[in-house]
C-alpha atoms as a PDB file:
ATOM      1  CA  UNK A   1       0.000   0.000   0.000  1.00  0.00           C
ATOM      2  CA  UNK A   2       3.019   2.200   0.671  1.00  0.00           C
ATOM      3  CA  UNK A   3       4.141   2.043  -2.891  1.00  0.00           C
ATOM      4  CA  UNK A   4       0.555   2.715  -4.474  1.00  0.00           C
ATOM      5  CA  UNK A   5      -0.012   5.928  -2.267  1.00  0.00           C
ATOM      6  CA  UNK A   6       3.605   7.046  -3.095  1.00  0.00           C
ATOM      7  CA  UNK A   7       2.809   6.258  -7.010  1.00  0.00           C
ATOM      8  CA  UNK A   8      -0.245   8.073  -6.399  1.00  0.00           C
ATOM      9  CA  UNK A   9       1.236  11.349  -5.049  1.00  0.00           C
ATOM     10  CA  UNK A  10       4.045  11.117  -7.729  1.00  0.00           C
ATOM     11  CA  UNK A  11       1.286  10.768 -10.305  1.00  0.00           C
ATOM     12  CA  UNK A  12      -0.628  13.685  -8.983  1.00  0.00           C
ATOM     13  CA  UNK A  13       2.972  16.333  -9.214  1.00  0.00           C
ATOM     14  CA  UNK A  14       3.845  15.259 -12.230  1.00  0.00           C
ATOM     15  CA  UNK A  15       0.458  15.790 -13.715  1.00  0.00           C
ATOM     16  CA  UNK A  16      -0.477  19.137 -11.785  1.00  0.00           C
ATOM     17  CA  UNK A  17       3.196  20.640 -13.016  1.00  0.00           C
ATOM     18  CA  UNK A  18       2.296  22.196 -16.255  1.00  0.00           C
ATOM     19  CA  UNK A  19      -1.081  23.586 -14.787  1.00  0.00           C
ATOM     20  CA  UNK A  20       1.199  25.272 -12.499  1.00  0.00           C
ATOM     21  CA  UNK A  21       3.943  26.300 -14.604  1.00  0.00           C
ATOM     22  CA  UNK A  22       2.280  27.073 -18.032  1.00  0.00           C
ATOM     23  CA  UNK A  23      -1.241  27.540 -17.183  1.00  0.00           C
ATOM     24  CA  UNK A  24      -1.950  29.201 -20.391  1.00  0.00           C
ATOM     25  CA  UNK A  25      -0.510  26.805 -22.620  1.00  0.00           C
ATOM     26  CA  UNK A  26      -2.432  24.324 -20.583  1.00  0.00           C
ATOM     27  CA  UNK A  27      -5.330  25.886 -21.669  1.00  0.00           C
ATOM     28  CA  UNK A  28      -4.311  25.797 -25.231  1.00  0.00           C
ATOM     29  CA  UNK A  29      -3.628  22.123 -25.149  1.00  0.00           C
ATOM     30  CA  UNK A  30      -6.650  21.631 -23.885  1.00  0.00           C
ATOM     31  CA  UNK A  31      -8.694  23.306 -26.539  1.00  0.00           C
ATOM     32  CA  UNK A  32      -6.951  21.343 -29.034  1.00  0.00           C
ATOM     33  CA  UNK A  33      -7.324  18.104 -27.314  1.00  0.00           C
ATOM     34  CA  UNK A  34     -11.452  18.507 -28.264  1.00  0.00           C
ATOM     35  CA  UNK A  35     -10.594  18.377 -31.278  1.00  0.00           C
ATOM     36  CA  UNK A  36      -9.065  14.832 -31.180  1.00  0.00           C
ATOM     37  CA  UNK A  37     -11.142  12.047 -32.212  1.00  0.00           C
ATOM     38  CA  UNK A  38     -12.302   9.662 -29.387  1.00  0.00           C
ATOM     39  CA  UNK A  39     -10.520   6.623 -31.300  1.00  0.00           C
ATOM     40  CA  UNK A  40      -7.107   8.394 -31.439  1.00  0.00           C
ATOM     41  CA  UNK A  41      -7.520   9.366 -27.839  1.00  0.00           C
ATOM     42  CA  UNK A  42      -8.277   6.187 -26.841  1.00  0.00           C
ATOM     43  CA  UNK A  43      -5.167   4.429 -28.686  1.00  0.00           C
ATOM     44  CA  UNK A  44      -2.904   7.078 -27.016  1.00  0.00           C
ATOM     45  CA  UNK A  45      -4.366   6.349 -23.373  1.00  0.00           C
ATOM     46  CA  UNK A  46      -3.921   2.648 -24.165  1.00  0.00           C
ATOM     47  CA  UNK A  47      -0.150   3.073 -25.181  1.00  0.00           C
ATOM     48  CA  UNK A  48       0.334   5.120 -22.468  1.00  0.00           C
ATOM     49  CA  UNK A  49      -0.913   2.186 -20.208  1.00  0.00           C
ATOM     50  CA  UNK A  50       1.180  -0.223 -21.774  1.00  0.00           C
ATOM     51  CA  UNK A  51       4.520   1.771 -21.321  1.00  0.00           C
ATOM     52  CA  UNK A  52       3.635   2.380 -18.054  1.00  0.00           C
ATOM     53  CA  UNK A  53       3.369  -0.997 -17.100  1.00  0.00           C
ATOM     54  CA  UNK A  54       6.745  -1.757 -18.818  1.00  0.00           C
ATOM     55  CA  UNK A  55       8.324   0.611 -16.941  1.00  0.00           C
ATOM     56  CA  UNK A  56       6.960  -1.277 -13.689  1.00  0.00           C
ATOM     57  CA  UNK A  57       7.727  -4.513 -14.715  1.00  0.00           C
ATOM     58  CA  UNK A  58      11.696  -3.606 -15.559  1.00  0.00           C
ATOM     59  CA  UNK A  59      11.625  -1.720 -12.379  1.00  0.00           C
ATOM     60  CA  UNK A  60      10.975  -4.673 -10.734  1.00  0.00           C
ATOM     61  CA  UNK A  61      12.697  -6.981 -12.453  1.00  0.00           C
ATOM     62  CA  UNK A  62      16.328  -4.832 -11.714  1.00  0.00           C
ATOM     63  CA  UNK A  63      15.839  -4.399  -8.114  1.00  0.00           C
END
């Protein structure tokens, strides 16, 4: 549980960063992002997934 809640709060800087630092590009990005079809966003969320869980895996397989 330790390491979820400390993947958690890592998950949580690294994704409120850029609304911090560059809040109006965030908005930009944003805007654009509606513009993205549902399919493509999809396929990028599921890539996204997949290196993620690589990166866990090797993580874990090194230490």
């Amino acid at each position: 549980m330790k390491y979820f809640l400390t993947a958690l709060g890592l998950m949580l800087i690294f994704e409120g960063m850029p609304y911090f630092v560059f809040p109006e590009r965030m908005i930009e990005f944003l805007r654009e992002i509606t513009g993205i079809p549902p399919s493509s966003l999809r396929i990028f969320g599921l890539i996204s997934i997949i290196v993620g869980l690589a990166i866990c895996y090797f993580v874990n397989m090194v230490s």
